[in-house]
N, C-alpha and C. Protein backbone atom coordinates (compact mmCIF):
# COMPACT_ATOMS: atom_id res chain seq x y z
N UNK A 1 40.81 124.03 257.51
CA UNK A 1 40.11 123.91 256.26
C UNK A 1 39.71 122.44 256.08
N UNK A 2 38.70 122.57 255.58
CA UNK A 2 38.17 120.71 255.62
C UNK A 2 38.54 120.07 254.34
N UNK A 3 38.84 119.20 254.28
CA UNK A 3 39.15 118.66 252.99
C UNK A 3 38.00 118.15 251.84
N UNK A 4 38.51 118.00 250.63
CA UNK A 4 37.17 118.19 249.74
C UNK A 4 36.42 117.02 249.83
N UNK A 5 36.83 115.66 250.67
CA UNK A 5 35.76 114.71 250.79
C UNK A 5 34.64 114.64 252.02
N UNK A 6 35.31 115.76 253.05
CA UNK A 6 34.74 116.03 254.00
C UNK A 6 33.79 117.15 253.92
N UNK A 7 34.20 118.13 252.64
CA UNK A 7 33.25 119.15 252.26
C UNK A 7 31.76 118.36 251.75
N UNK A 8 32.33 118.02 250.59
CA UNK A 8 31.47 117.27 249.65
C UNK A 8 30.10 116.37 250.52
N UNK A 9 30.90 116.01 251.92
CA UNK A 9 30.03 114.82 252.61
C UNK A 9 28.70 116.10 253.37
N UNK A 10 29.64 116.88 253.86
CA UNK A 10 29.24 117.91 254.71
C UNK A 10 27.65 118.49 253.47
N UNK A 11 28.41 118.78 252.30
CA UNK A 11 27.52 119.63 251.16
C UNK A 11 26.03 118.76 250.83
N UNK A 12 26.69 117.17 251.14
CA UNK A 12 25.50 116.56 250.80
C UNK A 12 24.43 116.53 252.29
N UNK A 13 24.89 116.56 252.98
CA UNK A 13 23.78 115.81 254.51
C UNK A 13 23.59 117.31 254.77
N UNK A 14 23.75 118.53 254.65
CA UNK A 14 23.34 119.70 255.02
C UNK A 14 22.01 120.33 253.74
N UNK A 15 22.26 120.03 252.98
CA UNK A 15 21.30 119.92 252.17
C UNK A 15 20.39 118.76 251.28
N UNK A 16 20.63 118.07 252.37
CA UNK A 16 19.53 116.39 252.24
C UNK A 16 19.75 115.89 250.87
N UNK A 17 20.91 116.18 249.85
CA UNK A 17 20.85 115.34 248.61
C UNK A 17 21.08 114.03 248.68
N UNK A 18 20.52 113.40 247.61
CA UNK A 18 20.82 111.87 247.52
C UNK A 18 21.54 111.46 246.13
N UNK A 19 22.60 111.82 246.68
CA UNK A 19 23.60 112.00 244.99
C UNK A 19 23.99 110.27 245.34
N UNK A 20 23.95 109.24 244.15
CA UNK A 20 24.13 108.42 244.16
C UNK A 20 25.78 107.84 243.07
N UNK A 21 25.91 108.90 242.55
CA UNK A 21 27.05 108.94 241.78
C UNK A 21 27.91 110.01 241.18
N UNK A 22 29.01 110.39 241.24
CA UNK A 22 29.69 110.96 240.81
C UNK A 22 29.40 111.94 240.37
N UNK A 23 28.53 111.98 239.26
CA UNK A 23 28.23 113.11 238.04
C UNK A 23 27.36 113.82 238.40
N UNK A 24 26.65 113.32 239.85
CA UNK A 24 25.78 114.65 240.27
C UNK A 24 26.15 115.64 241.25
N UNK A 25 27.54 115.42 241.64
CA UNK A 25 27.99 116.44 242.03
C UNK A 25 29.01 117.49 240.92
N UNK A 26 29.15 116.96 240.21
CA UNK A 26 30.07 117.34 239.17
C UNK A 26 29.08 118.47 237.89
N UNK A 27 27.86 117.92 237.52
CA UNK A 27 26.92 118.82 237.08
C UNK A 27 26.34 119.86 237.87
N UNK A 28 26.15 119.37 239.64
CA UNK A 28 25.34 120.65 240.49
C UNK A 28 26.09 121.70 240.61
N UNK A 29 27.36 121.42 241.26
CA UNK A 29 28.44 122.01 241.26
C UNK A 29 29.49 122.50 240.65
N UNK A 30 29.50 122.06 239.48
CA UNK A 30 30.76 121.88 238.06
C UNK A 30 32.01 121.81 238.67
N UNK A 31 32.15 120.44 239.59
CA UNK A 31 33.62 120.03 239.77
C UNK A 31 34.61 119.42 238.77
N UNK A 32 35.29 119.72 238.42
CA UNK A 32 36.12 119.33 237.80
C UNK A 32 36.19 117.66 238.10
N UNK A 33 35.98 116.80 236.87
CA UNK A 33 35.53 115.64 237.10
C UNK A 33 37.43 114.58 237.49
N UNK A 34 38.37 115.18 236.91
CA UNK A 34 40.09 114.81 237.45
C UNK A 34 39.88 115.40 238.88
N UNK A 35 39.49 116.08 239.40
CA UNK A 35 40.12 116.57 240.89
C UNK A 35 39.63 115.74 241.40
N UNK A 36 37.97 115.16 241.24
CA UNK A 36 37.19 114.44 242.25
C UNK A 36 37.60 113.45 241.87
N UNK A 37 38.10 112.33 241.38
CA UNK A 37 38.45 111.32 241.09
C UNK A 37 39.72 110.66 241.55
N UNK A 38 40.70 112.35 241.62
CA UNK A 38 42.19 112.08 241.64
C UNK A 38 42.41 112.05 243.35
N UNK A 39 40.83 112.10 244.18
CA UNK A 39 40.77 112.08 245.54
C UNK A 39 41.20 110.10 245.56
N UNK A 40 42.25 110.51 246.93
CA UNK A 40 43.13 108.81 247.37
C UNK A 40 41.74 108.22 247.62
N UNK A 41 41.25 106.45 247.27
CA UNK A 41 40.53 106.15 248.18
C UNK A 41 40.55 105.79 249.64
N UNK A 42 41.74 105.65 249.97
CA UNK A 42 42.16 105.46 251.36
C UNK A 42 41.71 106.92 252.31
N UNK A 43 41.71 108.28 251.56
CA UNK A 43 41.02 109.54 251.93
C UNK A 43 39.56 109.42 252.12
N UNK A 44 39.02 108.45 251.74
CA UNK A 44 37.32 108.10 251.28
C UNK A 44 37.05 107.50 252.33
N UNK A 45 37.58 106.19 252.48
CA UNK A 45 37.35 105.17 253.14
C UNK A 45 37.16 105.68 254.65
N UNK A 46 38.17 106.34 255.41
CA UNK A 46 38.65 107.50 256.51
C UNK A 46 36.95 107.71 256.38
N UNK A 47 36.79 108.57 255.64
CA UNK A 47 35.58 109.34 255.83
C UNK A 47 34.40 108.86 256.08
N UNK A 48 33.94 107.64 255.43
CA UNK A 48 33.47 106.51 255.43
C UNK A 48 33.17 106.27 256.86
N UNK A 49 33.92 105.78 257.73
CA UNK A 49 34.27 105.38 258.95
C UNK A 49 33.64 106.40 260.14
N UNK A 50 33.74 108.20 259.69
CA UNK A 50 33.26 108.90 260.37
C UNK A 50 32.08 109.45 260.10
N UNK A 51 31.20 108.77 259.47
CA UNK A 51 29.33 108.66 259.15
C UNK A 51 28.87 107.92 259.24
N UNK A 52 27.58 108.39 259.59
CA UNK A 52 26.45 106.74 260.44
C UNK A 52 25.61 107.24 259.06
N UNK A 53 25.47 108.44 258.67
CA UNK A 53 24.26 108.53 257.76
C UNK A 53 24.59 107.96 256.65
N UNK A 54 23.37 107.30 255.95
CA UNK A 54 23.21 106.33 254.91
C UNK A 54 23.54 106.56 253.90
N UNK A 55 23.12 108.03 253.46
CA UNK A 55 22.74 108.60 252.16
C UNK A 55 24.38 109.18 252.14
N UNK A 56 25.47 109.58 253.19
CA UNK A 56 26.48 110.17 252.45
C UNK A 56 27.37 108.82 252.65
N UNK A 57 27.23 107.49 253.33
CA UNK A 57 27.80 106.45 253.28
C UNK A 57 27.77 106.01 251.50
N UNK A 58 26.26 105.76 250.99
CA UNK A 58 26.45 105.56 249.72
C UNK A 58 27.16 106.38 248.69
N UNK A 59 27.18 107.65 249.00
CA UNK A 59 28.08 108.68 247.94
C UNK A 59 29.09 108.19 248.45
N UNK A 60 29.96 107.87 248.99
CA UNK A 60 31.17 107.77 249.63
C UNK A 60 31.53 106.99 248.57
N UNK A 61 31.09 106.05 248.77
CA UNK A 61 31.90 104.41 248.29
C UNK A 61 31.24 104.30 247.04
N UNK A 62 30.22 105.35 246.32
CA UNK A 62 30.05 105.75 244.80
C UNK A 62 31.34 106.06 244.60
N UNK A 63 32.43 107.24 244.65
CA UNK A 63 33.09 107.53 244.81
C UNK A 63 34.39 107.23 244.84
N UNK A 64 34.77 106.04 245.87
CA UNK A 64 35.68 105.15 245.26
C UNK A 64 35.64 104.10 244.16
N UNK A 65 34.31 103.77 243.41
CA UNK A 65 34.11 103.33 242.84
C UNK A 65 34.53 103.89 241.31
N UNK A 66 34.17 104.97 241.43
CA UNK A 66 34.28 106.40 240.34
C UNK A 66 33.48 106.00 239.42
């Protein structure tokens, strides 16, 4: 099972979004805005590390930013 920062990365580059912050996955999707937040950034960062693409690099580190 993939984990939800690896989903989320997966959800964005499979369907070309350019979510630049937080709340647009949270309105497209209605994530619960505590679960996505209460993600470790050290879980982020990881993920971070395993994408060259631009557009889910910037959601990423939106993300730890919160």
């Amino acid at each position: 099972m993939a984990s939800p920062v690896k989903a989320l990365a997966e959800y964005l580059y499979i369907h070309r979004l350019n979510w630049e912050t937080i709340e647009e996955p949270i309105e497209s999707l209605r994530i619960d805005k505590e679960k996505l937040t209460s993600i470790q950034s050290t879980e982020i960062r990881a993920a971070i590390e395993n994408y060259r693409n631009g557009r889910i690099k910037r959601f990423l580190e939106a993300l730890i930013k919160g």
